[in-house]
Structures are given as structure tokens and as C-alpha cells.
PDB file of N, CA and C in Angstrom:
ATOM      1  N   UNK A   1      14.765 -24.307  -3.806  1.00  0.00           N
ATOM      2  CA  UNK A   1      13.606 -23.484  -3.630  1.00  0.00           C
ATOM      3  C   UNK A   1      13.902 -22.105  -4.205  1.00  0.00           C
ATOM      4  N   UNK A   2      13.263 -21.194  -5.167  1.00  0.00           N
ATOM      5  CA  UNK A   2      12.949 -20.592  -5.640  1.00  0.00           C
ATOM      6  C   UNK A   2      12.692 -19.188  -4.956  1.00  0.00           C
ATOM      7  N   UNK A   3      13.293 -18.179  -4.663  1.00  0.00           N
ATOM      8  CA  UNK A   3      11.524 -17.130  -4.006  1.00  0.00           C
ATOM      9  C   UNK A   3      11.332 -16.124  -4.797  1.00  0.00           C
ATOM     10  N   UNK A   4      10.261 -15.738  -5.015  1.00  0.00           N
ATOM     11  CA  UNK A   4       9.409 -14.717  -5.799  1.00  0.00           C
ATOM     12  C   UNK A   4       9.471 -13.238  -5.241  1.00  0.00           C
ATOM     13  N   UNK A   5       9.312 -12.802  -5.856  1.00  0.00           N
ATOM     14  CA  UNK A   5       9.739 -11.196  -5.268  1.00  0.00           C
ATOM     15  C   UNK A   5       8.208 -10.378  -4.964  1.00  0.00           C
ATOM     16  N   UNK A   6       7.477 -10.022  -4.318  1.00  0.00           N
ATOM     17  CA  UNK A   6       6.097  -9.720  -3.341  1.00  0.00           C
ATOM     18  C   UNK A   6       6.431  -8.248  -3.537  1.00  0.00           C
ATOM     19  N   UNK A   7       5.223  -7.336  -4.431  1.00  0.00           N
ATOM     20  CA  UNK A   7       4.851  -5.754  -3.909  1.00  0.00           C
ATOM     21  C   UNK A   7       4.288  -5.342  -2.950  1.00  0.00           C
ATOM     22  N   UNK A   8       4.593  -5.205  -2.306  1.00  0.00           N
ATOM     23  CA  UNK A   8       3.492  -4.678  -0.966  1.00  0.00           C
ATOM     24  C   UNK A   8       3.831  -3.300  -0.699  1.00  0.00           C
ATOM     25  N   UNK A   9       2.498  -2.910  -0.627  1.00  0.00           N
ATOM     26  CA  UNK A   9       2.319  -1.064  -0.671  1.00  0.00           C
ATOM     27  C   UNK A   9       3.066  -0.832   0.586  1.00  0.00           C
ATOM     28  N   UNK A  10       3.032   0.840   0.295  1.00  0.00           N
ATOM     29  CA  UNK A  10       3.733   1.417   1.672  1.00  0.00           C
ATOM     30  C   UNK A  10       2.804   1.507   2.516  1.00  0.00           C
ATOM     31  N   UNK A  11       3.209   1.175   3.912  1.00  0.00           N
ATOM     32  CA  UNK A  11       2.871   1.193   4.931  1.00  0.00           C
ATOM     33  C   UNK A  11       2.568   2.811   5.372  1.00  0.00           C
ATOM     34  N   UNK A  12       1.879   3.489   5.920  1.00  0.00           N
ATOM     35  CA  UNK A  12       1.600   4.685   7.231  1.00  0.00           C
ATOM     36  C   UNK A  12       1.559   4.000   8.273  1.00  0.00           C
ATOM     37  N   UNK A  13       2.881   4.038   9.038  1.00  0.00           N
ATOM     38  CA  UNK A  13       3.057   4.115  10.910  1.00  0.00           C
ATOM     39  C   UNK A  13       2.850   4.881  11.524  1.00  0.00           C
ATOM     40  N   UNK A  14       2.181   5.024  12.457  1.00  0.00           N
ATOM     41  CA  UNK A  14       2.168   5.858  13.420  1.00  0.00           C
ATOM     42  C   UNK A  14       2.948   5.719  14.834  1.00  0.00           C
ATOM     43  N   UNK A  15       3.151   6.477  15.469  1.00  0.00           N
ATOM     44  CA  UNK A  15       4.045   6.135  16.909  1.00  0.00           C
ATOM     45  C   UNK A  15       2.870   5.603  17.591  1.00  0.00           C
ATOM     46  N   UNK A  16       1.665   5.176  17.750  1.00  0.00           N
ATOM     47  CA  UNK A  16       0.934   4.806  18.489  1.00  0.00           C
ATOM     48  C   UNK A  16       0.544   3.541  17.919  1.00  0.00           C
ATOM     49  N   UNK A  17       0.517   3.136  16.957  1.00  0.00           N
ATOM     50  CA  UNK A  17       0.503   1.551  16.678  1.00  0.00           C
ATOM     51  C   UNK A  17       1.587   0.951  15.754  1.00  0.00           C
ATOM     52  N   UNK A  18       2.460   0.013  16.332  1.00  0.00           N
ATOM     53  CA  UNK A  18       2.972  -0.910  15.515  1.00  0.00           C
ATOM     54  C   UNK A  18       2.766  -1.958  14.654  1.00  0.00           C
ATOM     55  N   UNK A  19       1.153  -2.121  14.602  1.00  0.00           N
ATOM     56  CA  UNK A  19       0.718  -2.844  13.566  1.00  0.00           C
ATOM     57  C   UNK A  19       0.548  -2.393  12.620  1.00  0.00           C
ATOM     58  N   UNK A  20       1.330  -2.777  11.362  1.00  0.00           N
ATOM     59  CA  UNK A  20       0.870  -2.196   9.955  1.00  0.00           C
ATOM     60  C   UNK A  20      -0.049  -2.092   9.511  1.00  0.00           C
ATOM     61  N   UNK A  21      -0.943  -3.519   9.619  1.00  0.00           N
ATOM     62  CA  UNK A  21      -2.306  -3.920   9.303  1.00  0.00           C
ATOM     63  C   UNK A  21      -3.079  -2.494   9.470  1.00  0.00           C
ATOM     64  N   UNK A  22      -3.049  -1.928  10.401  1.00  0.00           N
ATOM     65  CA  UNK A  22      -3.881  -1.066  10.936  1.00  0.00           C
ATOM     66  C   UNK A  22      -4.400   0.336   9.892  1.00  0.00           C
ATOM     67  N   UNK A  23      -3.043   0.124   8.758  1.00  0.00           N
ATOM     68  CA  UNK A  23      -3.189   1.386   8.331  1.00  0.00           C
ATOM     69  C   UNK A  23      -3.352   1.145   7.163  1.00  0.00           C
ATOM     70  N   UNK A  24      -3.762   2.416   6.093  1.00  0.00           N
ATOM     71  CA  UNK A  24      -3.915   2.384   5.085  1.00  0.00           C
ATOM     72  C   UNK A  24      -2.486   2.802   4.087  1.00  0.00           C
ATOM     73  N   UNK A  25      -2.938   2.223   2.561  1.00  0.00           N
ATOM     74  CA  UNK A  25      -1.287   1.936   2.267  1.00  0.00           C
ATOM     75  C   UNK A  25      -1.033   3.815   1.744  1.00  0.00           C
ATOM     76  N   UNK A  26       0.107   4.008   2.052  1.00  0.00           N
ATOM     77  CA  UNK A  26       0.587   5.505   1.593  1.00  0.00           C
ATOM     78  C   UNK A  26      -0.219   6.205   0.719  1.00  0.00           C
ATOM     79  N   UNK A  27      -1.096   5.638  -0.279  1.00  0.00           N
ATOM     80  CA  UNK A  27      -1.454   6.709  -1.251  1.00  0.00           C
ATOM     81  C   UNK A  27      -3.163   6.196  -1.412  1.00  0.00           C
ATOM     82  N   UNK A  28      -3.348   6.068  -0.441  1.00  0.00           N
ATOM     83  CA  UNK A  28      -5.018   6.335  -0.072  1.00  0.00           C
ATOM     84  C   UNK A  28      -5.456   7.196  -0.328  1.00  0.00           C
ATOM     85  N   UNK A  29      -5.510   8.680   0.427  1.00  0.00           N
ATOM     86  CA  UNK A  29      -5.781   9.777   0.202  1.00  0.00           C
ATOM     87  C   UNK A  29      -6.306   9.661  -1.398  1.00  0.00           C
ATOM     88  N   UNK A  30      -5.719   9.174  -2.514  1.00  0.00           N
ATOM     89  CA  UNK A  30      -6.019   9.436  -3.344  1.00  0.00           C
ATOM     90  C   UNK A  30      -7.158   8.474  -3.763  1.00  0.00           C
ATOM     91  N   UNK A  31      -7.246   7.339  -3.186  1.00  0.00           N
ATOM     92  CA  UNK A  31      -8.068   6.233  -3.826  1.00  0.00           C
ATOM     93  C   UNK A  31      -9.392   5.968  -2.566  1.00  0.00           C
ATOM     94  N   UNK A  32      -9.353   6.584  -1.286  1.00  0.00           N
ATOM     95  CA  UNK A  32     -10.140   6.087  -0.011  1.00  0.00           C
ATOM     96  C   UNK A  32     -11.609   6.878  -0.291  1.00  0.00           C
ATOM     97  N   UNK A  33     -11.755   7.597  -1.133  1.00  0.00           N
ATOM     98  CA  UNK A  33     -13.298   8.205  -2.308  1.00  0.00           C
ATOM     99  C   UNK A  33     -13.872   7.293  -3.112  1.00  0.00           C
ATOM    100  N   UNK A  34     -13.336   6.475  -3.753  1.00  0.00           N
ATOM    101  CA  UNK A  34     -13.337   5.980  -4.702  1.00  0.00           C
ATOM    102  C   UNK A  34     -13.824   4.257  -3.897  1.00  0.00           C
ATOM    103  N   UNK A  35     -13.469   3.911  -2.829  1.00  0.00           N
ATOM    104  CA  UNK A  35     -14.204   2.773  -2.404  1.00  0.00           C
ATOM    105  C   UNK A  35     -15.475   2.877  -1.176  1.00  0.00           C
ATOM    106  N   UNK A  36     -16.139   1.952  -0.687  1.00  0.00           N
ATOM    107  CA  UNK A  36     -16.405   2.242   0.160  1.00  0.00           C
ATOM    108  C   UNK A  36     -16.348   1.569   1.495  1.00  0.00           C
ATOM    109  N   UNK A  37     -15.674   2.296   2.287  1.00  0.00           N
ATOM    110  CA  UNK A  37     -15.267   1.539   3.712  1.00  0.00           C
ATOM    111  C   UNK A  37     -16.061   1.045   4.776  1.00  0.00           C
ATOM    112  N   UNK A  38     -16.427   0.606   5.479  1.00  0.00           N
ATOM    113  CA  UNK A  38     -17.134   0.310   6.430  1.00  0.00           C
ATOM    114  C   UNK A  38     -16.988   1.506   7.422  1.00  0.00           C
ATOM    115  N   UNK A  39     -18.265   1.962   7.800  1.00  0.00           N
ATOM    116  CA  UNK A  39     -18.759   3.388   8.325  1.00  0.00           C
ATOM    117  C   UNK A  39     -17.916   3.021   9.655  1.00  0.00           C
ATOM    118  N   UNK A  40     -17.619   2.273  10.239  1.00  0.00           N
ATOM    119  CA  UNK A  40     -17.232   2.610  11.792  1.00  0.00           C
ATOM    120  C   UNK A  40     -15.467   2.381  11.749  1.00  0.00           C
ATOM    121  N   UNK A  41     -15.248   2.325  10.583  1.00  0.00           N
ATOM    122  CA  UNK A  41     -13.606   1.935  10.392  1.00  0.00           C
ATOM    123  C   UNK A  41     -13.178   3.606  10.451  1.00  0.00           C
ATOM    124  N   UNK A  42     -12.192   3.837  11.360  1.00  0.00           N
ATOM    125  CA  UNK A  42     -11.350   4.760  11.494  1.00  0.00           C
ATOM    126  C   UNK A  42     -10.322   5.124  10.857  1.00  0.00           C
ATOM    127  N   UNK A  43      -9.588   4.075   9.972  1.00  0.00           N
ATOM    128  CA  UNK A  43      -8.471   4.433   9.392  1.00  0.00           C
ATOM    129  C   UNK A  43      -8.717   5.957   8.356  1.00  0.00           C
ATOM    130  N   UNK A  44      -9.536   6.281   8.247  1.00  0.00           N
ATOM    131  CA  UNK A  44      -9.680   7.408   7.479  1.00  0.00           C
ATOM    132  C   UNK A  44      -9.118   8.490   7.583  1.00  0.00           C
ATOM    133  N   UNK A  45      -9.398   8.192   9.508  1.00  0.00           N
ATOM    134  CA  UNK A  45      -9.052   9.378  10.322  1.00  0.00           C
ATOM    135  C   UNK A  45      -7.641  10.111   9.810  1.00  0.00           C
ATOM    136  N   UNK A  46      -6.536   9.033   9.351  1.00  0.00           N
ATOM    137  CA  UNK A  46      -5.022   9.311   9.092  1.00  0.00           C
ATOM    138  C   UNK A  46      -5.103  10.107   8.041  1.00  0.00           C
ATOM    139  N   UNK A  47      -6.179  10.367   7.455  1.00  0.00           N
ATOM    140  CA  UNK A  47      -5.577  11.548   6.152  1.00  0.00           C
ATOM    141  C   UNK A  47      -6.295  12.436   6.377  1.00  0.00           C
ATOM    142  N   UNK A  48      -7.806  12.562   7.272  1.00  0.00           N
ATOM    143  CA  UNK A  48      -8.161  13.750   7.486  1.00  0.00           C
ATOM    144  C   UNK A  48      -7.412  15.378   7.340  1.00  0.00           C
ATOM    145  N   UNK A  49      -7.600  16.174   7.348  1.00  0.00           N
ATOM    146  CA  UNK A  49      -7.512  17.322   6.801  1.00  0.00           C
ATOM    147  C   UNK A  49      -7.568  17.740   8.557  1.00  0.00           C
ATOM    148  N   UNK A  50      -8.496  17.583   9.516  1.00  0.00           N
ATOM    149  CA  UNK A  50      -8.899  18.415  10.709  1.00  0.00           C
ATOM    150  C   UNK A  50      -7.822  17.718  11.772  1.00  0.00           C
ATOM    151  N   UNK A  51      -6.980  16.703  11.274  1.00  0.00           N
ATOM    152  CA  UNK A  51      -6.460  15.701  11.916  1.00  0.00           C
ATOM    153  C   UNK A  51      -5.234  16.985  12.698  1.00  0.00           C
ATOM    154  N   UNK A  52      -4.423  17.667  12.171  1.00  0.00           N
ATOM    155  CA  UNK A  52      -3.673  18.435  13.286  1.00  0.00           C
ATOM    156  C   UNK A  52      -4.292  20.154  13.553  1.00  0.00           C
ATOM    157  N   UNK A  53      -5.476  20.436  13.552  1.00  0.00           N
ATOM    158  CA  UNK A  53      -6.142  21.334  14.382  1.00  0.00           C
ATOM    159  C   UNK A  53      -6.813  21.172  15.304  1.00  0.00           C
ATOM    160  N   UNK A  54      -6.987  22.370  16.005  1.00  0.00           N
ATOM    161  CA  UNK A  54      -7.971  22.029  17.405  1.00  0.00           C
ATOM    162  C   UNK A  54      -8.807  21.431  16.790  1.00  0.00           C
ATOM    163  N   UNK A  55      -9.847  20.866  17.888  1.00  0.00           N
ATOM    164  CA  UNK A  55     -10.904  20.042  17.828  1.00  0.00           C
ATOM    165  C   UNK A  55     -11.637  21.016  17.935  1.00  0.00           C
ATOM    166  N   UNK A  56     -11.609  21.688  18.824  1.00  0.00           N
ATOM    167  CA  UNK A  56     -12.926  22.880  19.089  1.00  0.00           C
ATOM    168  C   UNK A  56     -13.401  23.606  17.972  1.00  0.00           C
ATOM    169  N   UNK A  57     -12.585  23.834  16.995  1.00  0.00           N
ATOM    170  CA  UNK A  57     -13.482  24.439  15.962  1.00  0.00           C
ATOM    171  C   UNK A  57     -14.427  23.347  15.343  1.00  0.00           C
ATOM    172  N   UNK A  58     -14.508  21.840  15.113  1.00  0.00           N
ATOM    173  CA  UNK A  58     -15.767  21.516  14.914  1.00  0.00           C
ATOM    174  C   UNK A  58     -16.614  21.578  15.451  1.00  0.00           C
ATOM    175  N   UNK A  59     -16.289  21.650  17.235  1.00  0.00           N
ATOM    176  CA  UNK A  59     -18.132  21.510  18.114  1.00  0.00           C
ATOM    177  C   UNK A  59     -17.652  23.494  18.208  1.00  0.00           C
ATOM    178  N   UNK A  60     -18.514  24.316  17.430  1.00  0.00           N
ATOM    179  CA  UNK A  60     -18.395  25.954  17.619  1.00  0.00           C
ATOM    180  C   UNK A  60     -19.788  25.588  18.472  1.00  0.00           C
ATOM    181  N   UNK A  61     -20.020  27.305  18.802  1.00  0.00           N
ATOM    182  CA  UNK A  61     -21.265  27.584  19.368  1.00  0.00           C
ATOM    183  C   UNK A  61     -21.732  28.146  18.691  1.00  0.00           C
ATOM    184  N   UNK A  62     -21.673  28.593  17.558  1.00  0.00           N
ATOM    185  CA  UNK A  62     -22.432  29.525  17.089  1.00  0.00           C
ATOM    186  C   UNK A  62     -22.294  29.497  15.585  1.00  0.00           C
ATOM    187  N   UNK A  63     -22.715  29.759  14.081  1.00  0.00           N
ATOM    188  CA  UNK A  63     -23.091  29.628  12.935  1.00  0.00           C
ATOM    189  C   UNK A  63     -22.071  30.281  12.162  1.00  0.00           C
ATOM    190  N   UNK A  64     -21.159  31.429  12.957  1.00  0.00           N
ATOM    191  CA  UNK A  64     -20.050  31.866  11.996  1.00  0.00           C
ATOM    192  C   UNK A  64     -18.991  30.689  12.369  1.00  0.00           C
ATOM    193  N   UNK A  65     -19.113  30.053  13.276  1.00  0.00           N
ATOM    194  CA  UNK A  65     -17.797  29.087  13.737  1.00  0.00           C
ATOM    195  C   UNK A  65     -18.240  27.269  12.636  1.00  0.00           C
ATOM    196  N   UNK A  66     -19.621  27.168  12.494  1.00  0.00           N
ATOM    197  CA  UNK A  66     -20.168  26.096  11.946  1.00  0.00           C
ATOM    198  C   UNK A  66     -19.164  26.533  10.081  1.00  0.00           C
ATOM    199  N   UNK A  67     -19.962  27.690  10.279  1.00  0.00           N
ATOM    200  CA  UNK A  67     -19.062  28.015   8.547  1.00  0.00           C
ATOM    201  C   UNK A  67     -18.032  27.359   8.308  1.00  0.00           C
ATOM    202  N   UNK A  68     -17.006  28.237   9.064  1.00  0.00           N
ATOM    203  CA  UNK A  68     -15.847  27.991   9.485  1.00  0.00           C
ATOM    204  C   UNK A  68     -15.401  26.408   9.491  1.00  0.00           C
ATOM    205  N   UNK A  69     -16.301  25.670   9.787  1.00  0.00           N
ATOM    206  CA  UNK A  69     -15.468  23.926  10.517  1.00  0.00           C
ATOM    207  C   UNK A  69     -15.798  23.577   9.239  1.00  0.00           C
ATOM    208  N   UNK A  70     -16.993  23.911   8.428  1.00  0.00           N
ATOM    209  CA  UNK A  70     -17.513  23.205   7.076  1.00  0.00           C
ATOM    210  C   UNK A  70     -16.736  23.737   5.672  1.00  0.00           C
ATOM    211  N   UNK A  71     -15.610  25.006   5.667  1.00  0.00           N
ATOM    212  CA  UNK A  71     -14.847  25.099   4.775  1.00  0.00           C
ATOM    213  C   UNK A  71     -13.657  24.503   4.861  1.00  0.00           C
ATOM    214  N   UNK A  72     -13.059  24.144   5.971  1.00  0.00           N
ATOM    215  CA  UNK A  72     -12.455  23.378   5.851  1.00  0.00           C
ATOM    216  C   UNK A  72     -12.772  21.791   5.928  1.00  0.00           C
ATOM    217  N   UNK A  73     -13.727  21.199   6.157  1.00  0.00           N
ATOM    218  CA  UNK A  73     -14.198  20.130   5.394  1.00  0.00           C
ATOM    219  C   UNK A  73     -14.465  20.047   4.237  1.00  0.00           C
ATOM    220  N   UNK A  74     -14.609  21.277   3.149  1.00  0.00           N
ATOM    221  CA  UNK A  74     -14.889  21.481   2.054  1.00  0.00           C
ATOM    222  C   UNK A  74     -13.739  21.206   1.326  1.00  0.00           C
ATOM    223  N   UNK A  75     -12.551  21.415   1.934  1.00  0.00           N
ATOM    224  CA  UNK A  75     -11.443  20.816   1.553  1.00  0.00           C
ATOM    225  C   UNK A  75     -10.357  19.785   1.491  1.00  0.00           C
ATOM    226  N   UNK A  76     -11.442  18.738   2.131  1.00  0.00           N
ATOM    227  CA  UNK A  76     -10.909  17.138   2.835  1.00  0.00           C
ATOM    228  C   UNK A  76     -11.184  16.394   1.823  1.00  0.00           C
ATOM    229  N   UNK A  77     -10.297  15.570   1.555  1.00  0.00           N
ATOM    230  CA  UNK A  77     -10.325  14.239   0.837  1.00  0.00           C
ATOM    231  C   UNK A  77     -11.313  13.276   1.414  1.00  0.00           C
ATOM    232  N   UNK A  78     -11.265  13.623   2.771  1.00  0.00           N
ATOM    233  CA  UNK A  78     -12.104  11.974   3.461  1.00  0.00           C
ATOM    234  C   UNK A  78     -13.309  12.502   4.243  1.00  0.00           C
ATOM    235  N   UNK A  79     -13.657  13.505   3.410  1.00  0.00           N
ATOM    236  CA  UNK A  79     -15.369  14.480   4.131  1.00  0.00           C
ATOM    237  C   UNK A  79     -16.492  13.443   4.359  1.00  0.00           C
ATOM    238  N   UNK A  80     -16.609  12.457   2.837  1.00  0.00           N
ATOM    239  CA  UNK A  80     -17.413  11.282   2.482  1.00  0.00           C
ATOM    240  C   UNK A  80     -17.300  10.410   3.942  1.00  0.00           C
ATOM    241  N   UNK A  81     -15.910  10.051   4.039  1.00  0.00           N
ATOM    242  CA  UNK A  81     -15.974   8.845   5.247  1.00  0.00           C
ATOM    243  C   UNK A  81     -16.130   9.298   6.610  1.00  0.00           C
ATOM    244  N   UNK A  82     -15.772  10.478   6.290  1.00  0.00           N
ATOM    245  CA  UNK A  82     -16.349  11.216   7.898  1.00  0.00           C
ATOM    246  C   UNK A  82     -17.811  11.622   8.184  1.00  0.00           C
ATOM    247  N   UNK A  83     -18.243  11.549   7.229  1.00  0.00           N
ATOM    248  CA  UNK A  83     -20.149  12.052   7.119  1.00  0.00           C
ATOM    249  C   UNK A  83     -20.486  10.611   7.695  1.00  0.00           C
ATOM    250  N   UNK A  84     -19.906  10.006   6.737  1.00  0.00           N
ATOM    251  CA  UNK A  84     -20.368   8.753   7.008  1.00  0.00           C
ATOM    252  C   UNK A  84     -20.417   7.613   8.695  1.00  0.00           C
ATOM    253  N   UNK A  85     -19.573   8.058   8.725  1.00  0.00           N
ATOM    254  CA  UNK A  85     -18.571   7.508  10.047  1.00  0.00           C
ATOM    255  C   UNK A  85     -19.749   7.808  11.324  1.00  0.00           C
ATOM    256  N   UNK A  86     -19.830   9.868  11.422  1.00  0.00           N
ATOM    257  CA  UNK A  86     -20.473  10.149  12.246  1.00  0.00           C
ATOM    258  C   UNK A  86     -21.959   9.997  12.363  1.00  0.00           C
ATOM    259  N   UNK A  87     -22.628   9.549  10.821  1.00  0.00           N
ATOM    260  CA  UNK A  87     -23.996   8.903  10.791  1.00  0.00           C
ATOM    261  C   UNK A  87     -24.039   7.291  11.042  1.00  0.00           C
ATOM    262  N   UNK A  88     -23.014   6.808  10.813  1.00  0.00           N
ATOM    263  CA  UNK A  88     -23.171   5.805  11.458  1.00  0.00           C
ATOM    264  C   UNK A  88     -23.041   5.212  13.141  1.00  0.00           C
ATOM    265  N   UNK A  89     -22.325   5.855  13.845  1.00  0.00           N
ATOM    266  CA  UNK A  89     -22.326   6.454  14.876  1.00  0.00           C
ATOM    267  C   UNK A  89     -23.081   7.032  15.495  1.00  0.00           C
ATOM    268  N   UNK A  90     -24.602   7.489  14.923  1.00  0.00           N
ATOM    269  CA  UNK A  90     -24.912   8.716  15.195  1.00  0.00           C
ATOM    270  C   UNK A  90     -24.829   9.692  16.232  1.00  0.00           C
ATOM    271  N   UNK A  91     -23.772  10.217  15.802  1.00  0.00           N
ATOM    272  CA  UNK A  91     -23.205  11.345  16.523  1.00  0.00           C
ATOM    273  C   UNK A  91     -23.499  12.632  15.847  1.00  0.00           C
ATOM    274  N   UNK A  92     -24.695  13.411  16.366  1.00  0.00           N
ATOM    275  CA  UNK A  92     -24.884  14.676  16.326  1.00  0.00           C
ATOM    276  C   UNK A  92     -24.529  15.706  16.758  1.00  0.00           C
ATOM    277  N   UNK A  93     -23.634  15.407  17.161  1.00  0.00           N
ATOM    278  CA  UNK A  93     -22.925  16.880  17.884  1.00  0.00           C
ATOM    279  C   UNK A  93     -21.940  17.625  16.744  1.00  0.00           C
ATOM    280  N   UNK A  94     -21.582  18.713  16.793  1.00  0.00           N
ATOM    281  CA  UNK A  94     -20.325  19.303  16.109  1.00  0.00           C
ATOM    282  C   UNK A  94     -20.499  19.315  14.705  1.00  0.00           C
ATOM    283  N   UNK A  95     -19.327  19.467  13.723  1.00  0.00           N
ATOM    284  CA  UNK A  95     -19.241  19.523  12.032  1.00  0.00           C
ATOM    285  C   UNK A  95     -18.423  18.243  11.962  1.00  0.00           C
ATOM    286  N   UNK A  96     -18.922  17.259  11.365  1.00  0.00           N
ATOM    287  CA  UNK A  96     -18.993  16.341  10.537  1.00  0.00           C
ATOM    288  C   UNK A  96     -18.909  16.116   9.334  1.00  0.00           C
ATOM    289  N   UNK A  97     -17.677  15.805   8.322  1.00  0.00           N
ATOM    290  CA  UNK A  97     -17.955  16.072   6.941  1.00  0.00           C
ATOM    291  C   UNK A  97     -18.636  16.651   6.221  1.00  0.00           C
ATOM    292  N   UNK A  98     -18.162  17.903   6.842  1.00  0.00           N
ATOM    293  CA  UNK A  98     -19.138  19.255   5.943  1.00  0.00           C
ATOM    294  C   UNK A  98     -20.180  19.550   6.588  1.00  0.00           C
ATOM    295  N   UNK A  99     -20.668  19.278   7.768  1.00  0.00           N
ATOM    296  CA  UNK A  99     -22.450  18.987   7.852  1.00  0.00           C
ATOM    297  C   UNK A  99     -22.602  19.313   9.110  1.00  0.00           C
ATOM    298  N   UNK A 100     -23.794  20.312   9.619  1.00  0.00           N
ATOM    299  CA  UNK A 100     -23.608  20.498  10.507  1.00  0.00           C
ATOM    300  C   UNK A 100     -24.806  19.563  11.497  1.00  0.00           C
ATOM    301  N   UNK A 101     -25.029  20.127  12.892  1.00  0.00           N
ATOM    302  CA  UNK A 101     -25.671  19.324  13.439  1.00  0.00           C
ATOM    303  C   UNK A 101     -27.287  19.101  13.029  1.00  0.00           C
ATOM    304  N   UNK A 102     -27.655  20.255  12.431  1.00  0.00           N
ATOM    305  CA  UNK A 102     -29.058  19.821  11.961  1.00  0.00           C
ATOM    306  C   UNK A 102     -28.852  19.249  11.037  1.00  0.00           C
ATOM    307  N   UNK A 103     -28.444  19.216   9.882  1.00  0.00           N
ATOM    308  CA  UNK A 103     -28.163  18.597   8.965  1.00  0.00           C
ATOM    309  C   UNK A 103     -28.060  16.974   8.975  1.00  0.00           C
ATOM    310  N   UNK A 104     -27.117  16.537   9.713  1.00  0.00           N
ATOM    311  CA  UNK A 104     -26.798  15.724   9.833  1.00  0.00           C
ATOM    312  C   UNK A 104     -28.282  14.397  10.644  1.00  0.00           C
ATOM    313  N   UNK A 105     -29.080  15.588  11.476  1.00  0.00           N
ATOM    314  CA  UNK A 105     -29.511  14.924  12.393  1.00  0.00           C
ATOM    315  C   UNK A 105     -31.275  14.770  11.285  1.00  0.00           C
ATOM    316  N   UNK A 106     -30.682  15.533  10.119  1.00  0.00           N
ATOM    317  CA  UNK A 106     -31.983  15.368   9.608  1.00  0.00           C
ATOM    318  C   UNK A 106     -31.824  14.041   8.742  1.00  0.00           C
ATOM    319  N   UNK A 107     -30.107  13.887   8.326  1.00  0.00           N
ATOM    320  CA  UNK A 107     -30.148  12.867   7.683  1.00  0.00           C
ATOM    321  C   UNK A 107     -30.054  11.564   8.123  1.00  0.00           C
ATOM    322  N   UNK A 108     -29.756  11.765   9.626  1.00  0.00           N
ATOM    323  CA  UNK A 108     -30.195  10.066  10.481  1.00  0.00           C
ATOM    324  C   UNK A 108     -31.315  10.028  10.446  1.00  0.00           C
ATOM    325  N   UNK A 109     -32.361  10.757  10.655  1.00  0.00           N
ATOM    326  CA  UNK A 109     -33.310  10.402  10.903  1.00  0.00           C
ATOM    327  C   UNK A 109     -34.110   9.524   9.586  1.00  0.00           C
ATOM    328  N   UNK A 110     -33.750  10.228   8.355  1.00  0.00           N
ATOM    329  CA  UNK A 110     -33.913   9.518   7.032  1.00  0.00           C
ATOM    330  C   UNK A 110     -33.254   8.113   7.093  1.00  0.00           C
ATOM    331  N   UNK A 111     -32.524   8.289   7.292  1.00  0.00           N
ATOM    332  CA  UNK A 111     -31.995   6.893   7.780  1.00  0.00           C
ATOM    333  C   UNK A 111     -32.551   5.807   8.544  1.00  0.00           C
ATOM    334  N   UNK A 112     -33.678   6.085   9.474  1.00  0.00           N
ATOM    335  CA  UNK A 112     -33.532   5.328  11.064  1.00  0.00           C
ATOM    336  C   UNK A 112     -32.433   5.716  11.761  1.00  0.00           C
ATOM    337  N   UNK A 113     -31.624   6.324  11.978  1.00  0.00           N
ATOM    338  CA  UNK A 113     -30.563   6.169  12.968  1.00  0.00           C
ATOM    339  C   UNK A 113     -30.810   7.065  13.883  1.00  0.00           C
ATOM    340  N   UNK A 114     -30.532   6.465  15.035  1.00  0.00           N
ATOM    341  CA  UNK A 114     -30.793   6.452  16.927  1.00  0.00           C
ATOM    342  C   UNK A 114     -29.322   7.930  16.839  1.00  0.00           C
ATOM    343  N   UNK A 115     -30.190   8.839  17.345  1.00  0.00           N
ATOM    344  CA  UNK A 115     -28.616   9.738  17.603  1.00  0.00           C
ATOM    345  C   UNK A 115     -27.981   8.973  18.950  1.00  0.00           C
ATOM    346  N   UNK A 116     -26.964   9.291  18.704  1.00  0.00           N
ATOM    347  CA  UNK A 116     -26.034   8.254  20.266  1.00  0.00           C
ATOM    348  C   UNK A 116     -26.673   8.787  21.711  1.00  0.00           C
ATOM    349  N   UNK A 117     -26.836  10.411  22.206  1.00  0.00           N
ATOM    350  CA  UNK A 117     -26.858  10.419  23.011  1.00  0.00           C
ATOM    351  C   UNK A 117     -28.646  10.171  23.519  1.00  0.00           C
ATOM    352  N   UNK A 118     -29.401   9.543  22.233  1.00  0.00           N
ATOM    353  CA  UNK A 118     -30.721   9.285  22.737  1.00  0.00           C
ATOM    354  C   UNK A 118     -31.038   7.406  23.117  1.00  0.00           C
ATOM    355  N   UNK A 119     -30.061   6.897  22.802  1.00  0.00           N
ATOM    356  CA  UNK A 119     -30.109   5.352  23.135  1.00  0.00           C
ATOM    357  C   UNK A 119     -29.915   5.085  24.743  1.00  0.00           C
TER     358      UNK A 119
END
């Protein structure tokens, strides 16, 4: 018997799951624009940009803090799958791939989509 030698991309582990499956292969970031994922799939989350800051600066109270959450979405690789994610979801609360809550809630509605906390 023979065996063949198999490429298989690099793995991203995290300490919270030991399944590989789970993740996307090392050099996503560069290619996870370029397809399109299924809106409620999370793996995106791993290259986010907002992934090690507070959370609180996306839900601000007020329009200088909205700025604020949407320049640095302005600078995310995975803004697309996060717009996406939270319209599919519809979750209107907070900054969302760039977008704030009206925004967003204008574009579910173009959509049909039920904001979450009205179902």
C-alpha cells in the first residue's frame, strides 16, 4: 500500500474549541470577502477587528460614540459578514459592520426582516 501525501490548510485553534472543523483555515482574513458565507455562521467572528476591545463601544449612547464604533469597522476585513450576520439576525441594536442602528434597521426592513426584539 502506497500513501499519498494530503495539503491541508492551517488550522486557527482556539482554547475554547478543540474542533478544528470549527475554524477557518489561517489565511481567511484574506479570502472570507471574496466568498459568501452563510449569514448566521460565526466563524468570522475569529478575524474580526472588534474581537479584543470592549464591547461597549459598539452599543454607545450617543452619535460621537456611533462614529467612533463605525471607524473602526471601517477598518475590518469581515465588516461585510458582520452587516450581514446582524441583518440576518436582525439585531438592531449597537454598530454592526459599519452601520448603525437606523441604518441597519432601515435595511431589514427592505429586506422583510423581523428585528429580533419585535418577534
Amino acid at each position: 500500500m502506497t500513501s499519498e501525501q494530503v495539503n491541508l490548510p492551517d488550522i486557527i485553534i482556539d482554547e475554547e474549541s478543540a474542533d478544528p472543523s470549527l475554524h477557518w483555515p489561517a489565511q481567511s482574513p484574506d479570502i472570507i470577502s471574496s466568498i459568501n458565507p452563510n449569514p448566521l455562521d460565526e466563524k468570522w467572528m475569529l478575524n474580526a477587528l472588534c474581537r479584543s476591545m470592549d464591547p461597549n463601544i459598539f452599543y454607545p449612547s450617543d452619535g460621537v460614540g456611533v462614529d467612533k464604533a463605525k471607524a473602526i469597522c471601517s477598518d475590518c476585513k469581515v465588516a461585510e459578514a458582520c452587516l450581514e450576520y446582524a441583518i440576518a439576525r436582525g439585531d438592531d441594536k449597537g454598530v454592526w459592520g459599519g452601520t448603525s442602528e437606523r441604518e441597519r434597521r432601515r435595511m431589514m426592513r427592505s429586506r422583510g426582516v423581523t428585528p429580533i426584539d419585535k418577534l
